[in-house]
N, C-alpha and C. Protein backbone atom coordinates (compact mmCIF):
# COMPACT_ATOMS: atom_id res chain seq x y z
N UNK A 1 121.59 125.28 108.78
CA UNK A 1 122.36 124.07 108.80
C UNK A 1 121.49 122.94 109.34
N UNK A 2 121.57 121.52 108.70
CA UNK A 2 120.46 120.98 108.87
C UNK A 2 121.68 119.54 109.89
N UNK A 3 120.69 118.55 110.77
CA UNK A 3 121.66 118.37 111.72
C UNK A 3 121.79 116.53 110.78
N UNK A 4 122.57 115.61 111.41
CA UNK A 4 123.05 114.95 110.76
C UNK A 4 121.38 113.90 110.62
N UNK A 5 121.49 113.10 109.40
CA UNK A 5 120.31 111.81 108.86
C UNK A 5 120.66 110.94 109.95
N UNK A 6 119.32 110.27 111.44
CA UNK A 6 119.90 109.38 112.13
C UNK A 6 119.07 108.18 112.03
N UNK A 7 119.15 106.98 112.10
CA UNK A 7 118.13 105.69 112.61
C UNK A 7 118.01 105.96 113.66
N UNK A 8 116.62 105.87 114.21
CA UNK A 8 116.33 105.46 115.50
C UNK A 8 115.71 104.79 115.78
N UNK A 9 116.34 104.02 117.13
CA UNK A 9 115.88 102.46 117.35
C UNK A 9 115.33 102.49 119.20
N UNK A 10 113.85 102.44 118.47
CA UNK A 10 113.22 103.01 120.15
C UNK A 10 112.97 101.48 120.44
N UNK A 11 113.13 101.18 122.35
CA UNK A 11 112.35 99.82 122.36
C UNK A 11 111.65 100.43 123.59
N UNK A 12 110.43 99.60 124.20
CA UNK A 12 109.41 99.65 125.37
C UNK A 12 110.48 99.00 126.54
N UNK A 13 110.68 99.96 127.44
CA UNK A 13 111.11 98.83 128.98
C UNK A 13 110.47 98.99 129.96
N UNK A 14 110.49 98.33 131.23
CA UNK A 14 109.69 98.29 132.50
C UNK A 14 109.49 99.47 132.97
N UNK A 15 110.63 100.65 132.56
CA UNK A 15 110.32 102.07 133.38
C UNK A 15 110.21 103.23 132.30
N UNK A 16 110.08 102.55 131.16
CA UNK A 16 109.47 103.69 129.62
C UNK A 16 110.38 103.66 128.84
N UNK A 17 111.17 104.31 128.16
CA UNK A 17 111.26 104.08 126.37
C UNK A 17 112.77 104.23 126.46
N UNK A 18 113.46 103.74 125.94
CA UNK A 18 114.91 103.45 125.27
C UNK A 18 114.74 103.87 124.21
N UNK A 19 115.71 105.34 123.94
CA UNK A 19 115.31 105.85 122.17
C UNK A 19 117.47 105.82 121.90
N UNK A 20 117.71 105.33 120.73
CA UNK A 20 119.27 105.46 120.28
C UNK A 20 119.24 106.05 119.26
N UNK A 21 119.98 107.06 118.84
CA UNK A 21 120.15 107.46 117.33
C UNK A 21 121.46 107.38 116.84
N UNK A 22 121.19 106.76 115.87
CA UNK A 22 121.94 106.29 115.12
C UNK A 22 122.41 106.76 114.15
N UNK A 23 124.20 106.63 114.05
CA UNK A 23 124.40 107.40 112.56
C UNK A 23 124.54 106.73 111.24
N UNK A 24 124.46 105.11 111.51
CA UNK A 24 124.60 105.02 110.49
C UNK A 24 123.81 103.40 110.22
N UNK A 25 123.14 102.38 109.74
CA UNK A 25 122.60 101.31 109.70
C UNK A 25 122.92 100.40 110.48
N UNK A 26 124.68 100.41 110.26
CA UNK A 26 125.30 99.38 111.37
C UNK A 26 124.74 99.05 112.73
N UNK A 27 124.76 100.61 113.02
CA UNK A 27 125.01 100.49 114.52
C UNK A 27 123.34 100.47 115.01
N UNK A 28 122.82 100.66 114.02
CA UNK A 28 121.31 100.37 114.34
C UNK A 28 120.73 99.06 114.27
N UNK A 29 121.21 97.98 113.80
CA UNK A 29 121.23 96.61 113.68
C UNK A 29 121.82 96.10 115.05
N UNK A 30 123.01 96.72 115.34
CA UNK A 30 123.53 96.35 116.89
C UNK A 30 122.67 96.80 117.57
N UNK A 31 122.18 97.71 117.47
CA UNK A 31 121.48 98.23 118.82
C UNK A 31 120.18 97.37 118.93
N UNK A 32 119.52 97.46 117.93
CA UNK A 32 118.13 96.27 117.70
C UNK A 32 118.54 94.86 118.01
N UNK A 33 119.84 94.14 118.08
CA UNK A 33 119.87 93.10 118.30
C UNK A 33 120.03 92.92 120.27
N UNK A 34 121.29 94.23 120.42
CA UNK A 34 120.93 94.28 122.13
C UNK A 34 119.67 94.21 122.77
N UNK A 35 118.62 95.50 122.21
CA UNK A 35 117.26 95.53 122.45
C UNK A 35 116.47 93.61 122.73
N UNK A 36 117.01 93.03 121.27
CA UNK A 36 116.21 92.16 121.59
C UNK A 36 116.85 90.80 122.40
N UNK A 37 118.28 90.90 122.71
CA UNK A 37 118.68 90.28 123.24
C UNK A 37 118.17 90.13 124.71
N UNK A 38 118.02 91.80 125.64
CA UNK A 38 117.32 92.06 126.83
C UNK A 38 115.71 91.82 126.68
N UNK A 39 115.45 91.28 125.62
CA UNK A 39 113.58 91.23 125.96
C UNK A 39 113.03 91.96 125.81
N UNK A 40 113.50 93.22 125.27
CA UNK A 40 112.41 94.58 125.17
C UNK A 40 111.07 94.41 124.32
N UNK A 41 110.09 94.72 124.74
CA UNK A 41 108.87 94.88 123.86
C UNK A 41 108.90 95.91 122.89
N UNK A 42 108.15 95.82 121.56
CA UNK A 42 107.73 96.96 120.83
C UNK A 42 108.69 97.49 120.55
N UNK A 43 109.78 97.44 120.09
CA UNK A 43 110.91 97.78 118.87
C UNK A 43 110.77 98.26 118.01
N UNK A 44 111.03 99.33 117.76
CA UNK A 44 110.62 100.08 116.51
C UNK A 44 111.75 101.03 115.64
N UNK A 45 112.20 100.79 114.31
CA UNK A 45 113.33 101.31 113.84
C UNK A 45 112.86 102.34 113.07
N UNK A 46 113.18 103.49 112.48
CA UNK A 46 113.09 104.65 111.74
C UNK A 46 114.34 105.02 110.86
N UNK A 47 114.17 105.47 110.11
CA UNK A 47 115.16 105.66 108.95
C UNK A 47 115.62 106.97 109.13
N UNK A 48 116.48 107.48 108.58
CA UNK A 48 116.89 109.01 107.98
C UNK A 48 115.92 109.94 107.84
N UNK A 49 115.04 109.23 106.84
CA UNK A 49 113.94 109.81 106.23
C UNK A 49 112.33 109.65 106.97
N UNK A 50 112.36 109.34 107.75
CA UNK A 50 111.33 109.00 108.94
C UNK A 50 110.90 107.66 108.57
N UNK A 51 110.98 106.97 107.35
CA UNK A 51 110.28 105.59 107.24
C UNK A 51 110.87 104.43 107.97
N UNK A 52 109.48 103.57 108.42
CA UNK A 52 109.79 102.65 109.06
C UNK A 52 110.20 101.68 108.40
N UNK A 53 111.59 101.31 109.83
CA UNK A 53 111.93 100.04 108.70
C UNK A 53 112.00 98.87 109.61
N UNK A 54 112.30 97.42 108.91
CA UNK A 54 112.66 96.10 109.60
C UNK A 54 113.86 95.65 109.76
N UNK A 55 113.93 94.88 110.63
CA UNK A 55 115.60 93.93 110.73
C UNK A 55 115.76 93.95 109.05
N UNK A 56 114.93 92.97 108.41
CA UNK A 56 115.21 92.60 107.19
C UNK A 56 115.99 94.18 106.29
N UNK A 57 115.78 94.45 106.39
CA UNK A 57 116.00 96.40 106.01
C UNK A 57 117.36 96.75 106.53
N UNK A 58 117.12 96.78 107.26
CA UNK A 58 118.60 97.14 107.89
C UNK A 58 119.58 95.88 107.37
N UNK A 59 119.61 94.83 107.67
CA UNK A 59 120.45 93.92 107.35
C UNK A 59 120.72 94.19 105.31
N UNK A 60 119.91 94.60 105.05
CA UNK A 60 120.08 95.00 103.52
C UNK A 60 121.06 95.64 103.36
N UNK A 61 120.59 96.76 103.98
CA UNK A 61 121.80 98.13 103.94
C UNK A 61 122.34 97.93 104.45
N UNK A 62 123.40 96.57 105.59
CA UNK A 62 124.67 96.42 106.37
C UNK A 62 124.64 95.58 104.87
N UNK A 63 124.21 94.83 104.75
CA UNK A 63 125.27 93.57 103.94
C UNK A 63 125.76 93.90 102.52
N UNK A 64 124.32 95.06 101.99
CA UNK A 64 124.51 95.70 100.68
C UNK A 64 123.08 94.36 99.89
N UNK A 65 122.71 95.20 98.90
CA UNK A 65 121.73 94.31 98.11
C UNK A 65 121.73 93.19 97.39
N UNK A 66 122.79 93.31 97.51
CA UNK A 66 123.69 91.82 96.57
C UNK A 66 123.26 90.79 97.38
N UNK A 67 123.55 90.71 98.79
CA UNK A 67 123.80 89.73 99.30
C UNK A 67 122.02 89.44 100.13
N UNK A 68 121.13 89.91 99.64
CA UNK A 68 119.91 89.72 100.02
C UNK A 68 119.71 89.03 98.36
N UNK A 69 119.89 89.42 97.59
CA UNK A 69 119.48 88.86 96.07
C UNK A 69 119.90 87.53 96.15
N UNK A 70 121.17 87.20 96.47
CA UNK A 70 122.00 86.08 96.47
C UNK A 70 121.41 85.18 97.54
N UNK A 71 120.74 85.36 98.44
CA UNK A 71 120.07 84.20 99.33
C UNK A 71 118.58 83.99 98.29
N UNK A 72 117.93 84.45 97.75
CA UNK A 72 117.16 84.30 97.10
C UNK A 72 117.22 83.54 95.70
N UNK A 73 118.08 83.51 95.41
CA UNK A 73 118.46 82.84 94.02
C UNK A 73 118.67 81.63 94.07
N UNK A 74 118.03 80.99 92.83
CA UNK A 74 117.22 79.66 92.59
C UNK A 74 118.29 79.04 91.99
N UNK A 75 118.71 77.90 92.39
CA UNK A 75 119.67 76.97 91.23
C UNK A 75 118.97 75.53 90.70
N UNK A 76 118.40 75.83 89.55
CA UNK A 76 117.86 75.08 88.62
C UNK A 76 118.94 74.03 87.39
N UNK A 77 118.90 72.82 86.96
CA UNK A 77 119.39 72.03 86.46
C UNK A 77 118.43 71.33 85.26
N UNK A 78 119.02 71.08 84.04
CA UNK A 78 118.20 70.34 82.95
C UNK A 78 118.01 68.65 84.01
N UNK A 79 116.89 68.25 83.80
CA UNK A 79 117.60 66.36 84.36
C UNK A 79 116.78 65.81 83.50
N UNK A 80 117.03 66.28 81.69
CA UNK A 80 116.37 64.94 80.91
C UNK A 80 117.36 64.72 80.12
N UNK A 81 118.56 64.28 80.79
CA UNK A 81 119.67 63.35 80.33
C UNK A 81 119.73 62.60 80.28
């Protein structure tokens, strides 16, 4: 039996390492934002799958892909009227 897929969101503090695991993206975005709310150095997130990931990453998978496409999208107009 294999144990549950977690994020983990390690940060550096004054007396050594803050590690959270996480079950699911959400709460790994909260936890990275506490982290950086207290000042922690060296933040580092991990996936399910051991790959590292970024805020930008995580906020993907909370908001869904749509809504990373949709800040990116260009609104263009003819203006030889």
């Amino acid at each position: 039996m294999t144990g549950a897929q977690l994020f983990v969101v390690r940060a550096r503090k004054s007396h050594g390492t803050a590690t959270y695991n996480c079950p699911n993206a959400e709460w790994a975005l909260k936890k990275l934002g506490d982290f950086q709310a207290a000042g922690h150095d060296s933040i580092s997130i991990t996936g399910p799958d051991g790959q590292p990931l970024t805020e930008a990453d995580l906020r993907a998978m909370v908001e869904g892909h749509d809504a990373t496409a949709r800040g990116t999208e260009r609104v263009t107009a003819d203006l030889k009227s």
